[in-house]
N, C-alpha and C. Protein backbone atom coordinates (compact mmCIF):
# COMPACT_ATOMS: atom_id res chain seq x y z
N UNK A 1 -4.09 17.55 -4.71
CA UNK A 1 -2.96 16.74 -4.32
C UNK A 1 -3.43 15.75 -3.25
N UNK A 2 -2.94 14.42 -3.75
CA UNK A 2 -3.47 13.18 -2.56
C UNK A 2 -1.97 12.84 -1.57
N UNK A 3 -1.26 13.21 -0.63
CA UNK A 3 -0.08 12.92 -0.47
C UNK A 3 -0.30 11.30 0.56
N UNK A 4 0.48 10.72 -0.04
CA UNK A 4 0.60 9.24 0.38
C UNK A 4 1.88 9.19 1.06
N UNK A 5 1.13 8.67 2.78
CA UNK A 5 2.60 8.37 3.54
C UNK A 5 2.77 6.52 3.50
N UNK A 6 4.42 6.94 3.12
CA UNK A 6 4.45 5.16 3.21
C UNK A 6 5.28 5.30 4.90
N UNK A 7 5.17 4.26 5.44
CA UNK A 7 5.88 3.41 6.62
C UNK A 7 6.10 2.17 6.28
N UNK A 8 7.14 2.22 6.61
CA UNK A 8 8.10 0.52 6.64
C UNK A 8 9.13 0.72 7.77
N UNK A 9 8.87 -0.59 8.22
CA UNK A 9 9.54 -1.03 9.44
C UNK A 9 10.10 -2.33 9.28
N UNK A 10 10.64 -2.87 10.32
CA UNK A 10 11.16 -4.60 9.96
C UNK A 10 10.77 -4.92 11.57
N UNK A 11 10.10 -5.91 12.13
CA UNK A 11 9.63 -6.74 13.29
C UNK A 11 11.18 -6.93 13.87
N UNK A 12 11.02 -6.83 15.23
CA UNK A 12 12.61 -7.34 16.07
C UNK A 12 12.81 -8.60 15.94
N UNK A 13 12.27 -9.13 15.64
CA UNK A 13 12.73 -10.98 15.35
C UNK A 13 12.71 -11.51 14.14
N UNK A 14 12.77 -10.50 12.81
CA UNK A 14 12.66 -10.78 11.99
C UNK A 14 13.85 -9.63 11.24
N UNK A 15 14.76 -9.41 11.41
CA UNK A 15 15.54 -8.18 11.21
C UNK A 15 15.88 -8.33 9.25
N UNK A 16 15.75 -9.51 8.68
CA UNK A 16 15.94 -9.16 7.47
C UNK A 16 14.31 -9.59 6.63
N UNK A 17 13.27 -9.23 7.38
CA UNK A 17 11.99 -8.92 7.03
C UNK A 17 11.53 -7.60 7.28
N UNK A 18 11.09 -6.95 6.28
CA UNK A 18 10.22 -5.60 5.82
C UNK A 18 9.02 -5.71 5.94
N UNK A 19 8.14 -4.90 6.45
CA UNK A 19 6.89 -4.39 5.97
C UNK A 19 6.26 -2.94 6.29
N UNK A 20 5.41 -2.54 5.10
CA UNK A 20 5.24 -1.35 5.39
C UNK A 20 4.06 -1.05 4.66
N UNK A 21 3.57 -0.10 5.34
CA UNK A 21 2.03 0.45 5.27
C UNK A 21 1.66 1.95 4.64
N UNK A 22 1.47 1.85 3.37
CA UNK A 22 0.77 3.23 2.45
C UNK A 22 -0.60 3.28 3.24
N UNK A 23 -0.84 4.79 3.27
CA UNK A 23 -2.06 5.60 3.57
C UNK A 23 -2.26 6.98 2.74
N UNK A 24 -3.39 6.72 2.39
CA UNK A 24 -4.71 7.51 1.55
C UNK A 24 -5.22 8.20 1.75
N UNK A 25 -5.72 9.71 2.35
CA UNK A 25 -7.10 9.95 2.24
C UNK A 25 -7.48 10.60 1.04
N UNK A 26 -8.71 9.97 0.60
CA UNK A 26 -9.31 10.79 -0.69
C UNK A 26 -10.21 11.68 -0.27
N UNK A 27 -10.26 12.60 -1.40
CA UNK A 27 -11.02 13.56 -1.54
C UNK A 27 -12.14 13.68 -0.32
N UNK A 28 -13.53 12.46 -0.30
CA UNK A 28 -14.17 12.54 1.23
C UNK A 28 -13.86 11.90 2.15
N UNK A 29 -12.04 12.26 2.19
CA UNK A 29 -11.60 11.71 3.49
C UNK A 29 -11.58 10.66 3.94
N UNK A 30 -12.25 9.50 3.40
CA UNK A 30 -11.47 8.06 3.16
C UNK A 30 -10.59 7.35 3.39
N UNK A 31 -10.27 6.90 4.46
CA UNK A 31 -8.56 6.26 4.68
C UNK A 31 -8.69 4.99 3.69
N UNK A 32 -7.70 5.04 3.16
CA UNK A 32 -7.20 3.17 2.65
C UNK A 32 -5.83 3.21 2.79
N UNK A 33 -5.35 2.04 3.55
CA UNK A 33 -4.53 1.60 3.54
C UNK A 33 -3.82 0.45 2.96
N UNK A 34 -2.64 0.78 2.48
CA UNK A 34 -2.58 -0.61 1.76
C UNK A 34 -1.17 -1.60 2.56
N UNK A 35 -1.00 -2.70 2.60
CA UNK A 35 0.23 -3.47 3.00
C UNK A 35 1.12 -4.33 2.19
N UNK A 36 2.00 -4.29 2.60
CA UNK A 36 3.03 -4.73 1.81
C UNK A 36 3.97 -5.66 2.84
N UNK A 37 4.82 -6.59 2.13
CA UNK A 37 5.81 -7.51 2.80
C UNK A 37 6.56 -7.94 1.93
N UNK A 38 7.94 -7.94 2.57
CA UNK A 38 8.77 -8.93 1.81
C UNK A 38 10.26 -9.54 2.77
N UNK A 39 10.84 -10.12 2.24
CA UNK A 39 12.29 -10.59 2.79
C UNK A 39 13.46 -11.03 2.09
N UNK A 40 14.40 -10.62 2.45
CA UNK A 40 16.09 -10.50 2.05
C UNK A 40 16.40 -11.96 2.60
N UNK A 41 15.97 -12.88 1.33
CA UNK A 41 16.42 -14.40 0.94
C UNK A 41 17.33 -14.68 0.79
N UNK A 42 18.49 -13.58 -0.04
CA UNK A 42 19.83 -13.94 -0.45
C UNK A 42 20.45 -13.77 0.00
N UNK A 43 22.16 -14.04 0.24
CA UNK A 43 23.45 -13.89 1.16
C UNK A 43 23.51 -12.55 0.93
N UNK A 44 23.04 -12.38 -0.68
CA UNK A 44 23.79 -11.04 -0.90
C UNK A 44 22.68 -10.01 -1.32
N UNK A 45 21.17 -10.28 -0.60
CA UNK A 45 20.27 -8.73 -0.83
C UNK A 45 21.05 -8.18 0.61
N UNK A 46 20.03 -6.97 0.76
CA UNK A 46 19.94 -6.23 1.59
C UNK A 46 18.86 -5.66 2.23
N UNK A 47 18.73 -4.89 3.34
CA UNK A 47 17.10 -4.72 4.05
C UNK A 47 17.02 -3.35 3.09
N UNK A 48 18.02 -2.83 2.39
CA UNK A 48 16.81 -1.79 1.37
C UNK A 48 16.14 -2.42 0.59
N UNK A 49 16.85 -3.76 -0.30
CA UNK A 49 15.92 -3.96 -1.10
C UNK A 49 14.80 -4.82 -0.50
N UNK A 50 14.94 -5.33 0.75
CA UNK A 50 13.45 -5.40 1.78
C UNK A 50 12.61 -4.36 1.87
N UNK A 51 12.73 -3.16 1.88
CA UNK A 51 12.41 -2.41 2.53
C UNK A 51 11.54 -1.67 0.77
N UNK A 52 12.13 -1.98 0.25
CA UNK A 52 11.83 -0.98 -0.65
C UNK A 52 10.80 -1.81 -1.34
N UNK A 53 10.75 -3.27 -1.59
CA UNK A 53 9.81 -4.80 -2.11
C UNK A 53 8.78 -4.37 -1.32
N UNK A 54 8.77 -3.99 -0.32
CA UNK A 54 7.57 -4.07 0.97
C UNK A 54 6.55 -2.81 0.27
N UNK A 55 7.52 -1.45 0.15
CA UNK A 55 6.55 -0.47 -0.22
C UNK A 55 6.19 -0.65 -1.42
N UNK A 56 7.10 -1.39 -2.42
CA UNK A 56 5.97 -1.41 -3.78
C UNK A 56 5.02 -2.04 -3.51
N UNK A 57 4.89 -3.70 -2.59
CA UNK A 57 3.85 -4.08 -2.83
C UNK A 57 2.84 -3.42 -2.15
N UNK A 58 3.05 -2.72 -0.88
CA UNK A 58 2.23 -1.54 0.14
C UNK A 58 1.53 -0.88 -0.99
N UNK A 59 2.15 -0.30 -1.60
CA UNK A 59 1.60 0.71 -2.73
C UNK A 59 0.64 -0.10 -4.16
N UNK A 60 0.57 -0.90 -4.10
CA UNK A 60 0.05 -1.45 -5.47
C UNK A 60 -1.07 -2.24 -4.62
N UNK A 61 -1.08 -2.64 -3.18
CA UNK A 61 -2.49 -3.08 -2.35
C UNK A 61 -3.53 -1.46 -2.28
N UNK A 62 -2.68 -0.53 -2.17
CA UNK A 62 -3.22 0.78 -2.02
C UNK A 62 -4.18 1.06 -3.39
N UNK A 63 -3.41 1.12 -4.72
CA UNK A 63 -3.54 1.05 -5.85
C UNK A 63 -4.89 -0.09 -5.81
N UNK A 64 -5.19 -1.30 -5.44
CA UNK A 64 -6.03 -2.06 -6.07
C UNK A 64 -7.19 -1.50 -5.33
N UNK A 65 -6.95 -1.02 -4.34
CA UNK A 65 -8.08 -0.73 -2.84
C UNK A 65 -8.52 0.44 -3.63
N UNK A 66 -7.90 1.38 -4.26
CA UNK A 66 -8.65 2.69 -4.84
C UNK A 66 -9.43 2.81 -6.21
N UNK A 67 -8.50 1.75 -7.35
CA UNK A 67 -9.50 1.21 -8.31
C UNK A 67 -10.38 0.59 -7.75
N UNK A 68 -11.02 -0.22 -6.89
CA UNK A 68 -12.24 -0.45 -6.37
C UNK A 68 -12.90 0.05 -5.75
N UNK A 69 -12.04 1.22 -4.84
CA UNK A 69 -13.38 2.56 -4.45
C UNK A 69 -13.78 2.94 -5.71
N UNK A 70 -13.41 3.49 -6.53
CA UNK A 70 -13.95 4.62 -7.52
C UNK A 70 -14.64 3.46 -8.51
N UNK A 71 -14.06 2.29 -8.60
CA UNK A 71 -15.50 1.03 -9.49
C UNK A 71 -16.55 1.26 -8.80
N UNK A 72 -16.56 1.25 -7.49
CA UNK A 72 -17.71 1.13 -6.77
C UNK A 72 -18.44 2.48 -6.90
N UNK A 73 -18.37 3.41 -6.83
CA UNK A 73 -18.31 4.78 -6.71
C UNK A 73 -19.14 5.01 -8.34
N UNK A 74 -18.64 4.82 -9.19
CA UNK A 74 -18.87 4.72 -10.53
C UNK A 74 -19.98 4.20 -10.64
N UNK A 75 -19.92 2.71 -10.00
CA UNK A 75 -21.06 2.25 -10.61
C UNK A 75 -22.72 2.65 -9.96
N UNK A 76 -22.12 3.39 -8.37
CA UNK A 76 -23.15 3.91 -7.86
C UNK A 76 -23.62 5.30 -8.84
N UNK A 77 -22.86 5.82 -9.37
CA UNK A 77 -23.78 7.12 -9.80
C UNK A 77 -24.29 6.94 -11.07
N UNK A 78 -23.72 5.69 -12.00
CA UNK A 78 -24.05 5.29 -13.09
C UNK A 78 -25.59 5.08 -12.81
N UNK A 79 -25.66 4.00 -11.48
CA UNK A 79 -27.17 3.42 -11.22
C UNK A 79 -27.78 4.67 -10.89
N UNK A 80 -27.58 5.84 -10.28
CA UNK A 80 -28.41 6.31 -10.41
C UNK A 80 -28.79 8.11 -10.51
N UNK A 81 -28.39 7.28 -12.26
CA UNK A 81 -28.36 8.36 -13.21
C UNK A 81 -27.47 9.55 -13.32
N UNK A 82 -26.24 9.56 -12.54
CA UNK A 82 -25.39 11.09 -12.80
C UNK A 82 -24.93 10.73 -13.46
């Protein structure tokens, strides 16, 4: 089990702006973090759906950061030979 904490917050001068921060550790303990942002443009969003835009994209920076550990990872044991 990898348990991923998200945080999202909104800046005091920015009260209908989100952002929030997924964290990782893998297997050798590895932090990645990923970030996310967004903002409540319309009369009629709301700071959940700020809040909630922020962690998908948090989570899918997380997501790209870990397909490129394990590319990297891969291609190291490919080179040499496991």
């Amino acid at each position: 089990m990898w348990p991923v904490e998200i945080e999202i917050y909104e800046p005091d001068a920015e009260p209908t702006r989100s952002r929030a921060r997924a964290r990782l550790r893998t297997h050798d303990k590895t932090l990645l973090e990923g970030r996310g942002e967004a903002g409540c443009h319309s009369r009629h969003g709301t700071v959940q759906v700020s809040r909630e835009m922020a962690a998908a994209r948090a989570l899918t920076d997380l997501a790209h950061q870990l397909f490129e550990l394990a590319a990297t990872e891969d291609a190291a044991a490919c080179g040499r030979g496991l």
